[in-house]
PDB file of N, CA and C in Angstrom:
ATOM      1  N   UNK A   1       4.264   8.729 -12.308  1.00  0.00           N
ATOM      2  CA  UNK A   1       5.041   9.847 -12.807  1.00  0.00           C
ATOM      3  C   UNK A   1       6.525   9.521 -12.869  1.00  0.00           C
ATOM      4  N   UNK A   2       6.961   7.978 -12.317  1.00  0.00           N
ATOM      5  CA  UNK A   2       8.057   7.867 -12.640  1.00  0.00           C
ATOM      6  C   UNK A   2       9.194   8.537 -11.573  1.00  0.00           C
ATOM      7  N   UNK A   3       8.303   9.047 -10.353  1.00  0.00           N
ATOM      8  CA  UNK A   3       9.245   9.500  -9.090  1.00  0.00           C
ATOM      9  C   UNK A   3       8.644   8.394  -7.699  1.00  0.00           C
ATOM     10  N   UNK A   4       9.937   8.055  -7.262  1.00  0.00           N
ATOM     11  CA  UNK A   4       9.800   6.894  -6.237  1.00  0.00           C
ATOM     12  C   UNK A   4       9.180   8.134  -5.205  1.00  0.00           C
ATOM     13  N   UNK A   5       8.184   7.203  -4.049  1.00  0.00           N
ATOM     14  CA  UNK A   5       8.083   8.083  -2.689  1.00  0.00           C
ATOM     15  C   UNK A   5       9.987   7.637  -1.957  1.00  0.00           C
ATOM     16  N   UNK A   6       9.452   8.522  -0.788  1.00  0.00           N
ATOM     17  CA  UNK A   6      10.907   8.575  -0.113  1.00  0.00           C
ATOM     18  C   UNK A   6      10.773   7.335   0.298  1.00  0.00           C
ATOM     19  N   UNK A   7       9.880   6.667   1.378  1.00  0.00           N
ATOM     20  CA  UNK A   7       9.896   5.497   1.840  1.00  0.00           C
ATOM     21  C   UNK A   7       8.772   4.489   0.928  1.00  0.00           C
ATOM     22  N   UNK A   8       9.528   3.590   0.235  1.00  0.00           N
ATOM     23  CA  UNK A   8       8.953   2.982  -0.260  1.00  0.00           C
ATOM     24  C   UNK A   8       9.321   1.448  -0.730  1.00  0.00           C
ATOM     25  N   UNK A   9       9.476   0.701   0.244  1.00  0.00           N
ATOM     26  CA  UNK A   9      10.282  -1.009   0.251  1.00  0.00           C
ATOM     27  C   UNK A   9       9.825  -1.299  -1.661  1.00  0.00           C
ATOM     28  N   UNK A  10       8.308  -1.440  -1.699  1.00  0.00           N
ATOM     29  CA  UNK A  10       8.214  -1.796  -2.951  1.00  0.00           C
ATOM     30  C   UNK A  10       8.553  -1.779  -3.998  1.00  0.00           C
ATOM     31  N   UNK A  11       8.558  -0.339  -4.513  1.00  0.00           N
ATOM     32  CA  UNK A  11       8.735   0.408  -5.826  1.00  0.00           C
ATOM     33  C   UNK A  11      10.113   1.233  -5.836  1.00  0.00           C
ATOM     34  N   UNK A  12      10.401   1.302  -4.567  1.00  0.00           N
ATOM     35  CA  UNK A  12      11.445   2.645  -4.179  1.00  0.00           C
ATOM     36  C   UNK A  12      12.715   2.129  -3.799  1.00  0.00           C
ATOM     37  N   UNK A  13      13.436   2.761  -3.429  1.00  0.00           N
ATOM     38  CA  UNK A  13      14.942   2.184  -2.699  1.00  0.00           C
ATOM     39  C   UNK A  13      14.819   1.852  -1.235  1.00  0.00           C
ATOM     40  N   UNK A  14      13.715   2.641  -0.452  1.00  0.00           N
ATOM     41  CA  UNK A  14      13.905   2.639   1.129  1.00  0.00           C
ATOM     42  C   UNK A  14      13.163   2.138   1.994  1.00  0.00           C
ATOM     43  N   UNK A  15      13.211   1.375   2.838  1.00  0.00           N
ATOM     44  CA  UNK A  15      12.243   0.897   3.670  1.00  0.00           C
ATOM     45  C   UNK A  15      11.778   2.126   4.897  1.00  0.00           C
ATOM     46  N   UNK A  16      12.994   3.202   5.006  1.00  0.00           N
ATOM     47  CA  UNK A  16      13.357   3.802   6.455  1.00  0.00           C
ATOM     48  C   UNK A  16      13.429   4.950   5.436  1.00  0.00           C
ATOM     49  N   UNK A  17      13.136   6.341   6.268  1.00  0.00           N
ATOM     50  CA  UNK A  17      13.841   8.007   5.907  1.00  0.00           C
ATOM     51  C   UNK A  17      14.514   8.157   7.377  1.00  0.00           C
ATOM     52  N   UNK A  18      15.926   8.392   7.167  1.00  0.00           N
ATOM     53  CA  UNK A  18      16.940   8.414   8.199  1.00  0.00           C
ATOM     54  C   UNK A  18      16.960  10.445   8.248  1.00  0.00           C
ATOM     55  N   UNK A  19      17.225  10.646   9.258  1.00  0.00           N
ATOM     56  CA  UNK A  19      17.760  12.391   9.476  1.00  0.00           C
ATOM     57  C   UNK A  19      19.070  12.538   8.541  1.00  0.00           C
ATOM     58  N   UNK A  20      20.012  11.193   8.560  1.00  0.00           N
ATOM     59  CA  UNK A  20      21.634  11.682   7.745  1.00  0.00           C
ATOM     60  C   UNK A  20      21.260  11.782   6.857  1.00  0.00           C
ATOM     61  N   UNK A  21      19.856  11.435   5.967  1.00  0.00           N
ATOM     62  CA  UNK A  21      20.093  11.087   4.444  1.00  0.00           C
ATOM     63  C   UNK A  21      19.813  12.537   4.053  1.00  0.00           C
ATOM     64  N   UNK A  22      19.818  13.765   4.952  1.00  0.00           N
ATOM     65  CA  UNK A  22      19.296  14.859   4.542  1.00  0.00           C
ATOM     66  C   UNK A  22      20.680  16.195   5.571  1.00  0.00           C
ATOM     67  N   UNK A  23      20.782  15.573   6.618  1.00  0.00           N
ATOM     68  CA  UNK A  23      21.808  16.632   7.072  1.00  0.00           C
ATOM     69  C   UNK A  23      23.460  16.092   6.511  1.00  0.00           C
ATOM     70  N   UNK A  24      23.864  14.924   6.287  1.00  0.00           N
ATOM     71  CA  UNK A  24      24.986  14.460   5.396  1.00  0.00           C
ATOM     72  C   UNK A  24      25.942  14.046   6.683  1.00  0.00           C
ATOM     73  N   UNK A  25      27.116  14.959   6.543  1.00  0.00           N
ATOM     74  CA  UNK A  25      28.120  14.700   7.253  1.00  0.00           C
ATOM     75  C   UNK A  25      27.744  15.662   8.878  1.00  0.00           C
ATOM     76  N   UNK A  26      26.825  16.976   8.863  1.00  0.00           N
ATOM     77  CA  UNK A  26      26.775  17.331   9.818  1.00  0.00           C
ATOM     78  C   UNK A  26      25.543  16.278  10.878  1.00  0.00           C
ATOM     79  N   UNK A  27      25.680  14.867  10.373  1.00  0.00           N
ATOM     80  CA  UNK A  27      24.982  14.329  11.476  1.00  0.00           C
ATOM     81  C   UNK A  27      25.873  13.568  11.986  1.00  0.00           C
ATOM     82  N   UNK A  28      25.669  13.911  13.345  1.00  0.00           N
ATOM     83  CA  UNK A  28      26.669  12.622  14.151  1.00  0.00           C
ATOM     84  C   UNK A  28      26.087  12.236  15.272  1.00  0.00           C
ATOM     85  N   UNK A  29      26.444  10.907  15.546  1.00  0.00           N
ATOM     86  CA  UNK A  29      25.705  10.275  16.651  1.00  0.00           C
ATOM     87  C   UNK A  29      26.998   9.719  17.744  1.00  0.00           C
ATOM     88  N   UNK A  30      26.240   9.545  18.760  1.00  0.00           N
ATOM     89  CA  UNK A  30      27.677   9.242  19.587  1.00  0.00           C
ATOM     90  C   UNK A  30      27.342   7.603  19.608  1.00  0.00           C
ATOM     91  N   UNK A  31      28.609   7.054  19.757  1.00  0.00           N
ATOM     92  CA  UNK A  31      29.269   5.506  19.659  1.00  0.00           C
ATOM     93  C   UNK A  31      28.462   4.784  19.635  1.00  0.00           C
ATOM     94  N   UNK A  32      27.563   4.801  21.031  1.00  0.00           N
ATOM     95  CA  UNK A  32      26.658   3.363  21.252  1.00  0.00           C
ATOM     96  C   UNK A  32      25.580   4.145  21.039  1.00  0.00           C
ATOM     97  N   UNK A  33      25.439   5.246  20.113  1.00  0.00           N
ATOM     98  CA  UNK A  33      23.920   5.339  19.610  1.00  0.00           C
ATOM     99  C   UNK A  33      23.526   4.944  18.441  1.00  0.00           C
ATOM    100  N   UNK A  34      22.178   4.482  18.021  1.00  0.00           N
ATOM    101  CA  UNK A  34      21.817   4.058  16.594  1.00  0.00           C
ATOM    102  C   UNK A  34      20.624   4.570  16.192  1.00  0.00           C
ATOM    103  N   UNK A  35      21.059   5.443  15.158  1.00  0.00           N
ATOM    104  CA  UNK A  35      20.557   5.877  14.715  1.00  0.00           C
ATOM    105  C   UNK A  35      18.246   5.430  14.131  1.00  0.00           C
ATOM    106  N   UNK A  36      17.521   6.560  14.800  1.00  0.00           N
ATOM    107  CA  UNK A  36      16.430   5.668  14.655  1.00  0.00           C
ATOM    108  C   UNK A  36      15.591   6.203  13.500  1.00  0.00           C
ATOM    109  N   UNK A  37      14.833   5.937  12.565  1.00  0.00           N
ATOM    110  CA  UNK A  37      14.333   6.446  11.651  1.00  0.00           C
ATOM    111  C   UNK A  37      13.268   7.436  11.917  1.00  0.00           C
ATOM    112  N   UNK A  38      13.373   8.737  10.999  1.00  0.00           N
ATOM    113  CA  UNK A  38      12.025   9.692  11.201  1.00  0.00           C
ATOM    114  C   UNK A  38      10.697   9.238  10.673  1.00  0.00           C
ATOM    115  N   UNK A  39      10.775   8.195   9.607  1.00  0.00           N
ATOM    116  CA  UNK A  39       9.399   7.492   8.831  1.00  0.00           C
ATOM    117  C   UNK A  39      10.326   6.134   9.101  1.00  0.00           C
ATOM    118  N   UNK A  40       9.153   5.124   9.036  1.00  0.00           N
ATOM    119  CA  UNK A  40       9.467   3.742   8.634  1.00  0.00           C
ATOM    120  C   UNK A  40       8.184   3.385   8.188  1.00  0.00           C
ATOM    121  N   UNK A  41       7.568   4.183   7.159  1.00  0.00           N
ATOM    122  CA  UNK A  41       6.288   3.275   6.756  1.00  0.00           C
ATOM    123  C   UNK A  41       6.311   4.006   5.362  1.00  0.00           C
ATOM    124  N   UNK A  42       5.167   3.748   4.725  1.00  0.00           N
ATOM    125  CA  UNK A  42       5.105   4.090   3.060  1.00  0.00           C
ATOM    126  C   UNK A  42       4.733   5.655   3.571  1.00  0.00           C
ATOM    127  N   UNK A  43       5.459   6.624   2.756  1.00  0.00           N
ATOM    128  CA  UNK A  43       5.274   7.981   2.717  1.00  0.00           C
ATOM    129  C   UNK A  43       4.564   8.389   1.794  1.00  0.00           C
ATOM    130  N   UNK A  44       3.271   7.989   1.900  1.00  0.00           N
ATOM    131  CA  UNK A  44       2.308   8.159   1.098  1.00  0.00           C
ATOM    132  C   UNK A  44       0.680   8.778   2.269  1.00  0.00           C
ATOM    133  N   UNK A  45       0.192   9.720   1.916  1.00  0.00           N
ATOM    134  CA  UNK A  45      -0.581  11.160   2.677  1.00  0.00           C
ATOM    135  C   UNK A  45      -1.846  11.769   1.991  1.00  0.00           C
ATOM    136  N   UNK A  46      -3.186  11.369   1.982  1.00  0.00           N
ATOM    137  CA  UNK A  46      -4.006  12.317   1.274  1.00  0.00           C
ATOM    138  C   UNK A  46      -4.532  12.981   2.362  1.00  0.00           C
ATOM    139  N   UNK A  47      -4.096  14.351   2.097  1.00  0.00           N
ATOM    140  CA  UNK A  47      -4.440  15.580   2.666  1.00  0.00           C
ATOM    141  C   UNK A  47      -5.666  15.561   2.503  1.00  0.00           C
ATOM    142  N   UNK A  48      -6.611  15.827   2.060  1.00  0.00           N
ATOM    143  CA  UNK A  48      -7.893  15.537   1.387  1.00  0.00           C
ATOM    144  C   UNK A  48      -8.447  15.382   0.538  1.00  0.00           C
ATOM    145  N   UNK A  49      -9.370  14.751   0.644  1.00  0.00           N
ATOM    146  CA  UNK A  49     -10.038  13.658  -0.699  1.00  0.00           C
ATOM    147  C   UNK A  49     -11.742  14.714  -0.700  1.00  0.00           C
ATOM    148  N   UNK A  50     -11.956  14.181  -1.817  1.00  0.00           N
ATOM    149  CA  UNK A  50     -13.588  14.685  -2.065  1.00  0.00           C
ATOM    150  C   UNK A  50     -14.095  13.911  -3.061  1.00  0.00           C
ATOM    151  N   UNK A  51     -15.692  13.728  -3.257  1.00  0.00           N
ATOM    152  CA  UNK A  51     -16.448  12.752  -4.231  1.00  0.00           C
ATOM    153  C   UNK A  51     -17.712  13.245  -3.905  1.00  0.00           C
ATOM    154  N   UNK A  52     -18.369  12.854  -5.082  1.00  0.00           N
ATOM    155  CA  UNK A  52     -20.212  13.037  -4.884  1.00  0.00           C
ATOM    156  C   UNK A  52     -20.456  11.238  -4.681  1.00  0.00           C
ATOM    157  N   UNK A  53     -21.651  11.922  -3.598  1.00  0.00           N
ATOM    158  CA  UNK A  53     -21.827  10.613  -3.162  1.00  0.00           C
ATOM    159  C   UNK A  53     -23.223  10.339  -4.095  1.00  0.00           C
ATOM    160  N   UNK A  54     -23.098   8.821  -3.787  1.00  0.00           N
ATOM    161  CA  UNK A  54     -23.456   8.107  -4.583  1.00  0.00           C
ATOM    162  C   UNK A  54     -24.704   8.013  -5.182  1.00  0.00           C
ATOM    163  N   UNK A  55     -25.368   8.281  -3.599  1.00  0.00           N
ATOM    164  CA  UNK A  55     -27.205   8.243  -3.456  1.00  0.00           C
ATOM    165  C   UNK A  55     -27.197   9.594  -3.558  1.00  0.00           C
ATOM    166  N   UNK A  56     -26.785  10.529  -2.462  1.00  0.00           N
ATOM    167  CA  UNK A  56     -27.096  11.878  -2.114  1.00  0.00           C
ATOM    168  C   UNK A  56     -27.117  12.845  -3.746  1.00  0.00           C
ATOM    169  N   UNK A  57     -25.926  12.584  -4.445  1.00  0.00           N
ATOM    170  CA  UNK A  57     -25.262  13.601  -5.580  1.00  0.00           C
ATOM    171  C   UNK A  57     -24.599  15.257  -4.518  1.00  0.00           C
ATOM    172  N   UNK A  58     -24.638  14.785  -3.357  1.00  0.00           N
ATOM    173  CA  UNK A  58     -23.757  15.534  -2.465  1.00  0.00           C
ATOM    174  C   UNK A  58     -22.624  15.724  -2.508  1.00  0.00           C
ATOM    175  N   UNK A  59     -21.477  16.988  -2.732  1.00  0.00           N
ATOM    176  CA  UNK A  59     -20.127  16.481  -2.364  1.00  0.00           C
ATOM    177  C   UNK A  59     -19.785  16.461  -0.924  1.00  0.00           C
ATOM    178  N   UNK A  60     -18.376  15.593  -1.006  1.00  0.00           N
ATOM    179  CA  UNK A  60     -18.179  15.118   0.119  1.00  0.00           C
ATOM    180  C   UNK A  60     -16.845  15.439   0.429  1.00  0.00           C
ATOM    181  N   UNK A  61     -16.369  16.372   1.242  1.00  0.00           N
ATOM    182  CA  UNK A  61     -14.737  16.632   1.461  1.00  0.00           C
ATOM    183  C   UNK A  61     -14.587  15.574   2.939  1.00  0.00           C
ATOM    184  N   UNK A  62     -13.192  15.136   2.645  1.00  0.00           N
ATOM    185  CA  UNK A  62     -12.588  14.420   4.301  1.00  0.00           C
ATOM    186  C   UNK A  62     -11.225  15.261   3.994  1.00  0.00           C
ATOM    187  N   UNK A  63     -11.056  15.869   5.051  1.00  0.00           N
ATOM    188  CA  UNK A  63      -9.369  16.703   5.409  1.00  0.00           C
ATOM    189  C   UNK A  63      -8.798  15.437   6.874  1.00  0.00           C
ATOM    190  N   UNK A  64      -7.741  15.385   6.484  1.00  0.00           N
ATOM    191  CA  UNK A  64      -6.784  14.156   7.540  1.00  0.00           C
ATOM    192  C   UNK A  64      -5.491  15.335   7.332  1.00  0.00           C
ATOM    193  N   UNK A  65      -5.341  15.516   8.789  1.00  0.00           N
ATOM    194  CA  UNK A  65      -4.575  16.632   8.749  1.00  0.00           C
ATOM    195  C   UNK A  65      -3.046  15.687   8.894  1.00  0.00           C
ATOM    196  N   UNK A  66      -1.623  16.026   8.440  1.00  0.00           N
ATOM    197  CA  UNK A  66      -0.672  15.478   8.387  1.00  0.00           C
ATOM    198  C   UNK A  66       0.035  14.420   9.627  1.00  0.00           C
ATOM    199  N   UNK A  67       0.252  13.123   9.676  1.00  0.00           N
ATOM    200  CA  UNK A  67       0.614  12.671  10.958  1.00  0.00           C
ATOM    201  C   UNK A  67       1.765  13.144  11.233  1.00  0.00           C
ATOM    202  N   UNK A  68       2.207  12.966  12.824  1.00  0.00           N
ATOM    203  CA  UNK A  68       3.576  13.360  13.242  1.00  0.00           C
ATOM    204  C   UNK A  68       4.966  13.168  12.574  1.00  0.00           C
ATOM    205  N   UNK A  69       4.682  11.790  11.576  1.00  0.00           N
ATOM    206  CA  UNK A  69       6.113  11.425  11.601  1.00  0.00           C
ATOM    207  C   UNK A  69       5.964  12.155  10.263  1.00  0.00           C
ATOM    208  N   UNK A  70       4.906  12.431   9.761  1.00  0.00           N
ATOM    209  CA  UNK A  70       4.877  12.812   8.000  1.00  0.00           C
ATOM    210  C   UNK A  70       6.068  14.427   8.102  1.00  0.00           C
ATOM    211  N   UNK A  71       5.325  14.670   9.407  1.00  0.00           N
ATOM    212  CA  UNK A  71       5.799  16.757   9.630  1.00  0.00           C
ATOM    213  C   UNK A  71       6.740  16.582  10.188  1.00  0.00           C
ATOM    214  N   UNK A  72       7.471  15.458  10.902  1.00  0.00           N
ATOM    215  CA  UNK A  72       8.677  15.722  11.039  1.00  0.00           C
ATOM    216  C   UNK A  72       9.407  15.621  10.101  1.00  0.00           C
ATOM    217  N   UNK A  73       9.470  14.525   8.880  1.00  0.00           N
ATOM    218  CA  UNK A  73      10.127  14.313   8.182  1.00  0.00           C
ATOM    219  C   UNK A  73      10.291  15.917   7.018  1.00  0.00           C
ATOM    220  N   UNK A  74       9.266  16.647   6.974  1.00  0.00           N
ATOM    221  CA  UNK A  74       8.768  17.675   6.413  1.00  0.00           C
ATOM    222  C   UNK A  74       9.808  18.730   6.649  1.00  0.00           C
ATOM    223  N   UNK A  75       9.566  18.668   8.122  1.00  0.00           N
ATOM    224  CA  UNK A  75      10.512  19.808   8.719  1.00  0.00           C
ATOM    225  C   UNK A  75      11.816  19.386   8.435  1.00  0.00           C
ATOM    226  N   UNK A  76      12.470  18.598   8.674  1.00  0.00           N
ATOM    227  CA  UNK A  76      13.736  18.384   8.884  1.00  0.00           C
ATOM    228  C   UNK A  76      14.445  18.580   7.069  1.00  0.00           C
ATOM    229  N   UNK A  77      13.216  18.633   5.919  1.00  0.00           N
ATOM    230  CA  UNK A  77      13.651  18.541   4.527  1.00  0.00           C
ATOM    231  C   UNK A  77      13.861  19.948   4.542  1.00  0.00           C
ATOM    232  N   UNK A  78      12.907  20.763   4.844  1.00  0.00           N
ATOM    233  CA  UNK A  78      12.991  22.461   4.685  1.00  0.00           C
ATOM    234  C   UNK A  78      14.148  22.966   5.780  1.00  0.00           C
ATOM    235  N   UNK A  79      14.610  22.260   6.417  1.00  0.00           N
ATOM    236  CA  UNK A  79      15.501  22.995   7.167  1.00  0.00           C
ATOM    237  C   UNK A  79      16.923  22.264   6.428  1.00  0.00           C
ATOM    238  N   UNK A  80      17.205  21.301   6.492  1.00  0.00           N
ATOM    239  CA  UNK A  80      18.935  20.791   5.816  1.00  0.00           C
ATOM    240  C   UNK A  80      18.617  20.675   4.616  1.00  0.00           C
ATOM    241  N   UNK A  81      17.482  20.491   3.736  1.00  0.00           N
ATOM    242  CA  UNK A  81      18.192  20.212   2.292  1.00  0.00           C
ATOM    243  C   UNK A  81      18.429  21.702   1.577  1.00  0.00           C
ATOM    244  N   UNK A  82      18.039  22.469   1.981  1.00  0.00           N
ATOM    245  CA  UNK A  82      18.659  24.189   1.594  1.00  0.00           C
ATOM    246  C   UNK A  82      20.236  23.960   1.391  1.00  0.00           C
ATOM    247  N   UNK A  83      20.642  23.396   2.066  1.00  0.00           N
ATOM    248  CA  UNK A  83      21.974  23.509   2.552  1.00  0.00           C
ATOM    249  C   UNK A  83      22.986  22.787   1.987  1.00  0.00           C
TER     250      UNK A  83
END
């Protein structure tokens, strides 16, 4: 579709989704801290998938409910990018 994921070394600009790249200037860290990433992997998520299987002609739902770092990154978009 011609839209990069957020974390995406390959195709995309980012290896990392940082908290500043979304709160701006109201993030600050103190001196000897460094900053650690909310994702560092491909931000890519199927909520759930479904298919007829093969032999059966059964459908088949799998739900994978969101990992931690997916909903943090989630949260932290609905709360500073309003802003």
């Amino acid at each position: 579709t011609g839209y990069p994921l957020a974390v995406d070394s390959m195709y995309g600009q980012q290896d990392a989704f940082y908290l500043s790249e979304v709160k701006g200037k109201k993030y600050q860290l103190g001196k000897q801290q460094e900053e650690r990433p909310l994702m560092s992997r491909v931000s890519l998520h199927a909520y759930e998938l479904s298919f007829v299987h093969p032999f059966t002609g059964e459908k088949v739902a799998v739900a994978a409910p969101l990992p931690k770092d997916f909903r943090a990154v989630l949260n932290q978009l609905r709360k500073w990018a309003a802003e």
